[in-house]
C-alpha atoms as a PDB file:
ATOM      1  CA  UNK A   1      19.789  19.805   4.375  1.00  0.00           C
ATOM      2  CA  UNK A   2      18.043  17.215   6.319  1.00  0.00           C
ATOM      3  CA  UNK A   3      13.812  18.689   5.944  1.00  0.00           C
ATOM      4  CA  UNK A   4      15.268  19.394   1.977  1.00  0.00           C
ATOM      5  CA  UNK A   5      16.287  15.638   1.182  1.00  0.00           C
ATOM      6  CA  UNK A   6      13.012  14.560   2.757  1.00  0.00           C
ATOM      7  CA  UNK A   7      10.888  16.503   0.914  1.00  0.00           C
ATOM      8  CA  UNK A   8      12.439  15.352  -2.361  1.00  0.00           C
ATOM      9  CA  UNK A   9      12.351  12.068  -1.185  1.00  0.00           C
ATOM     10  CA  UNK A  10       7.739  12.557  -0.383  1.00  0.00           C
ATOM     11  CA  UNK A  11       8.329  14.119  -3.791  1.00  0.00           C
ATOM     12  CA  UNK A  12       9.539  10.749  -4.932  1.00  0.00           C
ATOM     13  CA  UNK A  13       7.471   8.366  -2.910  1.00  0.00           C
ATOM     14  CA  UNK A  14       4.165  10.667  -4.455  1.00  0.00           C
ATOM     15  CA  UNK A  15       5.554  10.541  -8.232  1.00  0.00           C
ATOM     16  CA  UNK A  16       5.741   6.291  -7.261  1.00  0.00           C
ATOM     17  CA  UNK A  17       2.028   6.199  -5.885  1.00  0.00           C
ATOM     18  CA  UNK A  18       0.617   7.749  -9.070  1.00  0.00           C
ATOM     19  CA  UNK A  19       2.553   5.501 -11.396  1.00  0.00           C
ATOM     20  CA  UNK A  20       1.183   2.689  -9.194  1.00  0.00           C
ATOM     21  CA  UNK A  21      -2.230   4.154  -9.676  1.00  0.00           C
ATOM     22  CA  UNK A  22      -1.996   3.944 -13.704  1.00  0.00           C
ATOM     23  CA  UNK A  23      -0.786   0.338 -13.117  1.00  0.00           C
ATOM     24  CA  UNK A  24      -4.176  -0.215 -11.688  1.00  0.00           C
ATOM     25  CA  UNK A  25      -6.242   1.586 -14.230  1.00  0.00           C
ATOM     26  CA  UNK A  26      -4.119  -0.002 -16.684  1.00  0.00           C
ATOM     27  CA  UNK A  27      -3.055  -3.385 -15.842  1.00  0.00           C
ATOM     28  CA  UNK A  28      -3.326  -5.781 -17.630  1.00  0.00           C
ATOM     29  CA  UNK A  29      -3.909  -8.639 -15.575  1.00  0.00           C
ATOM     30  CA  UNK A  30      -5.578  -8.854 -12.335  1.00  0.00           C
ATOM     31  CA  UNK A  31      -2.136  -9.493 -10.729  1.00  0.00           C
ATOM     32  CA  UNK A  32      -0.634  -6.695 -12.056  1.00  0.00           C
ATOM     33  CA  UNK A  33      -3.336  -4.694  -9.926  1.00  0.00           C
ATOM     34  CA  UNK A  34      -2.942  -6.500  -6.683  1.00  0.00           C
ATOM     35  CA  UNK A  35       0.262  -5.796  -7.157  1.00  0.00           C
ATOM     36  CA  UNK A  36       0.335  -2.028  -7.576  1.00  0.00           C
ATOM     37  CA  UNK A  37      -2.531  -1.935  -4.831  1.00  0.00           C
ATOM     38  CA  UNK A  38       0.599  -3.156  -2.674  1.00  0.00           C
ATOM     39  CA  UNK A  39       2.839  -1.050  -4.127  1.00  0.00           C
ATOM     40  CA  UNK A  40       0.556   1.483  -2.984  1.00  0.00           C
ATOM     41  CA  UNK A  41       0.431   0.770   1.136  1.00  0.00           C
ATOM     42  CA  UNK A  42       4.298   0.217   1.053  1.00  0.00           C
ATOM     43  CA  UNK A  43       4.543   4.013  -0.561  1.00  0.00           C
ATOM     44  CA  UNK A  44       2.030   5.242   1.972  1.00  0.00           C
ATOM     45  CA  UNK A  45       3.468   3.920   4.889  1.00  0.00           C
ATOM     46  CA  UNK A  46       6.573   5.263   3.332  1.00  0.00           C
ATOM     47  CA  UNK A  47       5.318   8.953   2.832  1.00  0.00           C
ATOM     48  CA  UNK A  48       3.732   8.448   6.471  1.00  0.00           C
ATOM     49  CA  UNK A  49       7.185   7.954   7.835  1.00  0.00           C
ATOM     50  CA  UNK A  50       9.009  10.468   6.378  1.00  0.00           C
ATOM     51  CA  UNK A  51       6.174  13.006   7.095  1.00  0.00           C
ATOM     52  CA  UNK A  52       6.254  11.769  10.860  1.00  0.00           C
ATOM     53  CA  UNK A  53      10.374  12.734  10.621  1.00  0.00           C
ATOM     54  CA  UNK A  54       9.845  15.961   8.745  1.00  0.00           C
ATOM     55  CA  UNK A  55       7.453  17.308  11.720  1.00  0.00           C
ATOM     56  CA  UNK A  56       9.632  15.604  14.111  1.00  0.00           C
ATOM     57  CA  UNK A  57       6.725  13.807  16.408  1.00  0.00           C
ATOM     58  CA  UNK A  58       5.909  10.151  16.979  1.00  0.00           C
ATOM     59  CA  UNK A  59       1.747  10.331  16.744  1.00  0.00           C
ATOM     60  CA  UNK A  60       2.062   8.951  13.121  1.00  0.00           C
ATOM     61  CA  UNK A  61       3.466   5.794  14.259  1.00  0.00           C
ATOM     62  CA  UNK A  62       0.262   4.186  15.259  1.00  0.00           C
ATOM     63  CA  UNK A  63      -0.841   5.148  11.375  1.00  0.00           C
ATOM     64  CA  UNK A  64       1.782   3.244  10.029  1.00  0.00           C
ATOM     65  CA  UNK A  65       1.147   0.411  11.930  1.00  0.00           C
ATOM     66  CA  UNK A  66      -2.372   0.152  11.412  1.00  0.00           C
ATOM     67  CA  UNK A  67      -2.189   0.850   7.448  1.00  0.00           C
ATOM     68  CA  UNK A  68       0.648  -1.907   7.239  1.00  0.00           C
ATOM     69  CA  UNK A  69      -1.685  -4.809   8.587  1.00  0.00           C
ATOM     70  CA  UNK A  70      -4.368  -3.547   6.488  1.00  0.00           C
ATOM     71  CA  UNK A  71      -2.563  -3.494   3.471  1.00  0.00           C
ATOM     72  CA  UNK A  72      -1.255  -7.065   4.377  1.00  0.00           C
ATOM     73  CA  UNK A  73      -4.467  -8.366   5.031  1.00  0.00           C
ATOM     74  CA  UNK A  74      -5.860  -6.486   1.379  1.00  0.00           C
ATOM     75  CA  UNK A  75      -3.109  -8.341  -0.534  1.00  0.00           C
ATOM     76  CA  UNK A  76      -3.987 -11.487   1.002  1.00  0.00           C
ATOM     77  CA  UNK A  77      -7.455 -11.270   0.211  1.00  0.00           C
ATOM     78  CA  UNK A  78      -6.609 -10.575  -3.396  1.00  0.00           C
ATOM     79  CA  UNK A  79      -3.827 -13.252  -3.338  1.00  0.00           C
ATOM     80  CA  UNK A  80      -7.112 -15.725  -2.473  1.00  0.00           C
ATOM     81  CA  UNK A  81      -9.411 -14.475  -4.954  1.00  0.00           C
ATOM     82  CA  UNK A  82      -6.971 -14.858  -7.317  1.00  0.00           C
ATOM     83  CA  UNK A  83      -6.509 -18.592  -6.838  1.00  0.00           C
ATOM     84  CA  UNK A  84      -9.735 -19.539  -5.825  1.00  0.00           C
ATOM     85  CA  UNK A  85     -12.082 -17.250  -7.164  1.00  0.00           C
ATOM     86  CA  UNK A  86     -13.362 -16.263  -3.940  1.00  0.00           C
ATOM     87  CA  UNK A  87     -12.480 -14.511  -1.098  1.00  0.00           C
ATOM     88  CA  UNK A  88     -14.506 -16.691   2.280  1.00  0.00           C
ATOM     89  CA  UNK A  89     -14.739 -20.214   1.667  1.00  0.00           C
ATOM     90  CA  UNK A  90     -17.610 -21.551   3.421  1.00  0.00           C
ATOM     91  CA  UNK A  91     -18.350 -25.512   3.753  1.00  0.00           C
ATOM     92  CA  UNK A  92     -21.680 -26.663   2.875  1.00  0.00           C
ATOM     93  CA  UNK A  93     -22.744 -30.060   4.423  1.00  0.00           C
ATOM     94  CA  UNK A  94     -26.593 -30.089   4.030  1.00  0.00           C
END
């Protein structure tokens, strides 16, 4: 009952990553990308998870954790271009 809700539920996480995917061939707005791109690492560390539970072992956990500071550190960089225009601001006193 368990393995058979999880699987529908990867099912559901995978049907969310490809709508997120058209959102960024799609979008709009530069925003609206970022914002799928996010969408994205939250559904992948999802799926991760529930793949870690379905084969019942813990070596997945260090995956998660790594893809969930580099997907923070991707939507930050975005959030910056967005603003500023660029991503490193460096101060030129010559």
């Amino acid at each position: 009952m368990i393995n058979t809700m999880l699987t529908i539920s990867l099912v559901l996480i995978s049907i969310t990553i490809v709508i997120a995917v058209l959102r960024i061939i799609l979008g709009p707005s530069l925003p609206d990308r970022v914002l799928a791109l996010d969408v994205i690492g939250v559904n992948l560390i999802a799926s991760i998870a529930v793949i870690s539970v379905l084969m019942n072992t813990k070596a997945f956990l260090e995956v998660i954790l790594i893809l969930g500071i580099l997907s923070f550190i991707g939507t930050i960089a975005y959030s910056k271009y967005i603003l500023r225009g660029v991503v490193v601001e460096r101060k030129r006193d010559r």
